[in-house]
Protein backbone atom coordinates (compact mmCIF):
# COMPACT_ATOMS: atom_id res chain seq x y z
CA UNK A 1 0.00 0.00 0.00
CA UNK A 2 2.97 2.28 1.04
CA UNK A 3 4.68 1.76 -2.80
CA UNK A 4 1.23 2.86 -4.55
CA UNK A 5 0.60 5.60 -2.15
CA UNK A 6 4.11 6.76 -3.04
CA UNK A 7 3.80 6.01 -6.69
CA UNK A 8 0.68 8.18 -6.67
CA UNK A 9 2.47 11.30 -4.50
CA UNK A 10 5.49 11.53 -7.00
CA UNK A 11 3.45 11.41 -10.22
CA UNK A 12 1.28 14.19 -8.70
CA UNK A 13 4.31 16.31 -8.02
CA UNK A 14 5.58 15.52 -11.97
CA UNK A 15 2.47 17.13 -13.34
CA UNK A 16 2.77 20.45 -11.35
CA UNK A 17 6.35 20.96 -11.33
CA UNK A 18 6.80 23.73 -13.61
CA UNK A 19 9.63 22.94 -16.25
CA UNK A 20 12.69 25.58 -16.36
CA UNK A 21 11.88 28.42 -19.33
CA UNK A 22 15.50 28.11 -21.27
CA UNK A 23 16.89 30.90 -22.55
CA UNK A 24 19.12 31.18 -25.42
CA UNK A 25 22.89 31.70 -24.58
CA UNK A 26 23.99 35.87 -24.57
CA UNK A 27 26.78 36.31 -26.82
CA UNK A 28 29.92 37.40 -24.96
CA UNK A 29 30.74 40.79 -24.49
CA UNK A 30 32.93 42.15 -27.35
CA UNK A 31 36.29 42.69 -26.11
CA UNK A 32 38.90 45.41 -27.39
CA UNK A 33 41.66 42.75 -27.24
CA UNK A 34 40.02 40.93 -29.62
CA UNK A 35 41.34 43.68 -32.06
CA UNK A 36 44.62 43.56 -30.72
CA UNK A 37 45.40 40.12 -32.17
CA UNK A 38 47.72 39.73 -34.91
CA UNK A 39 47.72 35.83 -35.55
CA UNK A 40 45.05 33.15 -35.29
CA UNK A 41 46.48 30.96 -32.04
CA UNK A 42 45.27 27.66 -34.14
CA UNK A 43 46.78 28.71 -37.65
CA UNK A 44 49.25 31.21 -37.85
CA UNK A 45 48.48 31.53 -41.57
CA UNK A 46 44.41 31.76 -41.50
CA UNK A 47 43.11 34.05 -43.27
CA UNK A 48 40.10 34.73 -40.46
CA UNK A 49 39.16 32.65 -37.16
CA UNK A 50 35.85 32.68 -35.08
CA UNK A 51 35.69 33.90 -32.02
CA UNK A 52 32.16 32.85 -31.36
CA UNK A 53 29.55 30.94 -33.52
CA UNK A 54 26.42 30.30 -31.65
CA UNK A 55 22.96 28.41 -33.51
CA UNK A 56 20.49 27.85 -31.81
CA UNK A 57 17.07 26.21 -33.27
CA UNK A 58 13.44 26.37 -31.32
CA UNK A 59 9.98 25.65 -31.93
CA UNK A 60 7.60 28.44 -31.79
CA UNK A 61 4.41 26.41 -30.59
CA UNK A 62 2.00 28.84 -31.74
CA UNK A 63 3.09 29.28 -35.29
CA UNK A 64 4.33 25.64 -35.73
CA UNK A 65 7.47 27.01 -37.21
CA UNK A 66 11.22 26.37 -36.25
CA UNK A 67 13.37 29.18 -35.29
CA UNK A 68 16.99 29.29 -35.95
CA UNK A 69 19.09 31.68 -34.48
CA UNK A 70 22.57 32.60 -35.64
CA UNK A 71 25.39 34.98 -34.15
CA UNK A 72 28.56 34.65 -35.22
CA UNK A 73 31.86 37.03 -34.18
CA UNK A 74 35.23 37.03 -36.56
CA UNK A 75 38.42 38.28 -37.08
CA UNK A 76 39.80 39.01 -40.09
CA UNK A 77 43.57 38.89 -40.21
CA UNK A 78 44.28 39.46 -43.96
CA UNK A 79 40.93 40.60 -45.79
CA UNK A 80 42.27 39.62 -49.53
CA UNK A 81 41.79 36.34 -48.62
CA UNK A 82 39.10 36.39 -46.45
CA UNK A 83 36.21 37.30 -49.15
CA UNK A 84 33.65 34.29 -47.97
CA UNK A 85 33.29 36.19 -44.58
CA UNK A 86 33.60 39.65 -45.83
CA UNK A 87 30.13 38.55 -48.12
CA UNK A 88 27.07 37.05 -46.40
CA UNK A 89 24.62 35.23 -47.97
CA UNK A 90 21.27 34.26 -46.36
CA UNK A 91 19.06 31.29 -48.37
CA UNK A 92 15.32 31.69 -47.69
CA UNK A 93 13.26 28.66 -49.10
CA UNK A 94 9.58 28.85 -50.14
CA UNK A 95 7.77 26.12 -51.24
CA UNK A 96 3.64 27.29 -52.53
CA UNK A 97 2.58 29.73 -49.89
CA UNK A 98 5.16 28.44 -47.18
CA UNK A 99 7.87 30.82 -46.84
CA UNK A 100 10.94 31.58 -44.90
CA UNK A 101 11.79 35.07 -43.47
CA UNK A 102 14.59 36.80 -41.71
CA UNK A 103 14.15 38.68 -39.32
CA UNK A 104 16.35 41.09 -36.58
CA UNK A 105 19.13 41.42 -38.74
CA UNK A 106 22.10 43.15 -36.70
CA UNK A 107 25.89 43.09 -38.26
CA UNK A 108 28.59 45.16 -37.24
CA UNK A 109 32.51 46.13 -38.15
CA UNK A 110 34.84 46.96 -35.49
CA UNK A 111 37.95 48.42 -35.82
CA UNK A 112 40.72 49.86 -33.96
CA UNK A 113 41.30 53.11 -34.15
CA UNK A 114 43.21 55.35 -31.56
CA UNK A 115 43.43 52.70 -29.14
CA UNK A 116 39.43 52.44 -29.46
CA UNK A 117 37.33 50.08 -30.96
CA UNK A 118 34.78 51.75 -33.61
CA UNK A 119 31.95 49.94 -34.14
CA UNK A 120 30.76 50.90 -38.10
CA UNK A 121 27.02 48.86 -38.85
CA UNK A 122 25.91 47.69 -41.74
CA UNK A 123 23.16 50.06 -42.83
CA UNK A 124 20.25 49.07 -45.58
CA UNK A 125 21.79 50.15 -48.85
CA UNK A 126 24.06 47.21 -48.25
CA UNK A 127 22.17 44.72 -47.99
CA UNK A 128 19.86 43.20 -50.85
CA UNK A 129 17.68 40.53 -52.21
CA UNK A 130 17.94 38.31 -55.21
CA UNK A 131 16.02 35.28 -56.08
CA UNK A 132 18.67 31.97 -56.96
CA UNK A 133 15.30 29.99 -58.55
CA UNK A 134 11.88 30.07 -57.87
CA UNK A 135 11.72 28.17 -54.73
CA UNK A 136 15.13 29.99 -53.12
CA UNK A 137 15.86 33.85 -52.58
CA UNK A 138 19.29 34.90 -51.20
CA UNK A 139 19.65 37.97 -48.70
CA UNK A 140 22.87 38.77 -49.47
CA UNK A 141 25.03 41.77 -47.76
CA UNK A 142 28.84 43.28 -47.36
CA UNK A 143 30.43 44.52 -44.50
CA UNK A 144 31.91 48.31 -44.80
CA UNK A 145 34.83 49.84 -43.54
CA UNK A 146 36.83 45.78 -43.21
CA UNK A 147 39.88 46.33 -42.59
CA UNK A 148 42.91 44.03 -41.70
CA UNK A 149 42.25 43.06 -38.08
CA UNK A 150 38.91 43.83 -38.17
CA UNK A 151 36.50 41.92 -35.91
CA UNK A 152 33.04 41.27 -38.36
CA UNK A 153 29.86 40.57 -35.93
CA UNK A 154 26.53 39.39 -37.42
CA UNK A 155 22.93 38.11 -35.54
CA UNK A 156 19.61 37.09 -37.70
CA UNK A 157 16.86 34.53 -37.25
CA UNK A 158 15.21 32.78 -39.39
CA UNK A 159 11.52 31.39 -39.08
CA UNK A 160 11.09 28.56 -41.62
CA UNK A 161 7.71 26.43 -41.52
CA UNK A 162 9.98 23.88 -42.97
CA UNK A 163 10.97 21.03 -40.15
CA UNK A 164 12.90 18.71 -42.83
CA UNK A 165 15.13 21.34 -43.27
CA UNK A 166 16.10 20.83 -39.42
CA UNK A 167 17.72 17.57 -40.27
CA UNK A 168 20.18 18.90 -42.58
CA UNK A 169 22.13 20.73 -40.18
């Protein structure tokens, strides 16, 4: 009697214990020294290294769509080389009246200058559409003002109603 009385008790407690609200992961704090760098510490000949890269995908239960978050933090040791960073492109997929958009769009240049680090943002002139095929459009935008030793930051999201394209990542 003792075991099912017990049983009974800790199920109970299961179905009210509220579950923990988890929040995505804050980027680090951009750091001047960050700048400072000369060399990747991994490869001394890299053209850029990441400093951060954070993706985080959700489910947004009252639209039924995923969300996939992206911020991503670089530096850019010799920016000849370095053109597939300096260059974003964002797919978007649509598929009949399903569509992907992007959303909260933030990108940013710092530089040293003066012993300070100015931050120079990407504005909207930079940044444009063009459609690949008619299922795929690419948001596509440069970074201004990159500079040898530049740090490059960039955030977005992307709400897709497509959950297949989940597994391919």
């Amino acid at each position: 009697m003792n075991k099912i009385f017990f049983t009974i008790i800790c199920s109970i407690n299961f179905i009210y214990i509220p579950a923990q609200k988890y929040r995505f992961l804050e980027p680090p704090k951009f750091d001047d020294a960050d700048l400072s760098k000369q060399k990747s510490s991994l490869d001394e000949n890299a053209p850029a290294e990441i400093l951060y890269k954070s993706l985080h995908f959700s489910i947004d239960n009252s639209s039924n769509s995923l969300i996939k978050k992206v911020f991503y933090r670089v530096k850019i040791y010799d920016k000849d080389k370095a053109e597939d960073w300096l260059n974003l492109e964002i797919p978007l997929y649509k598929s009949g009246s399903d569509q992907e958009t992007l959303s909260k769009i933030k990108a940013f240049t710092y530089n040293l200058e003066n012993g300070a680090a100015i931050a120079t943002k990407v504005d909207n002139s930079s940044k444009y559409k063009s459609k690949e095929s008619k299922n795929v459009s690419v948001t596509k935008f440069a970074f201004p003002n990159v500079k040898n030793g530049s740090v490059i930051e960039y955030q977005y999201e992307v709400t897709s109603p497509f959950y297949i394209l989940f597994l391919k990542f």
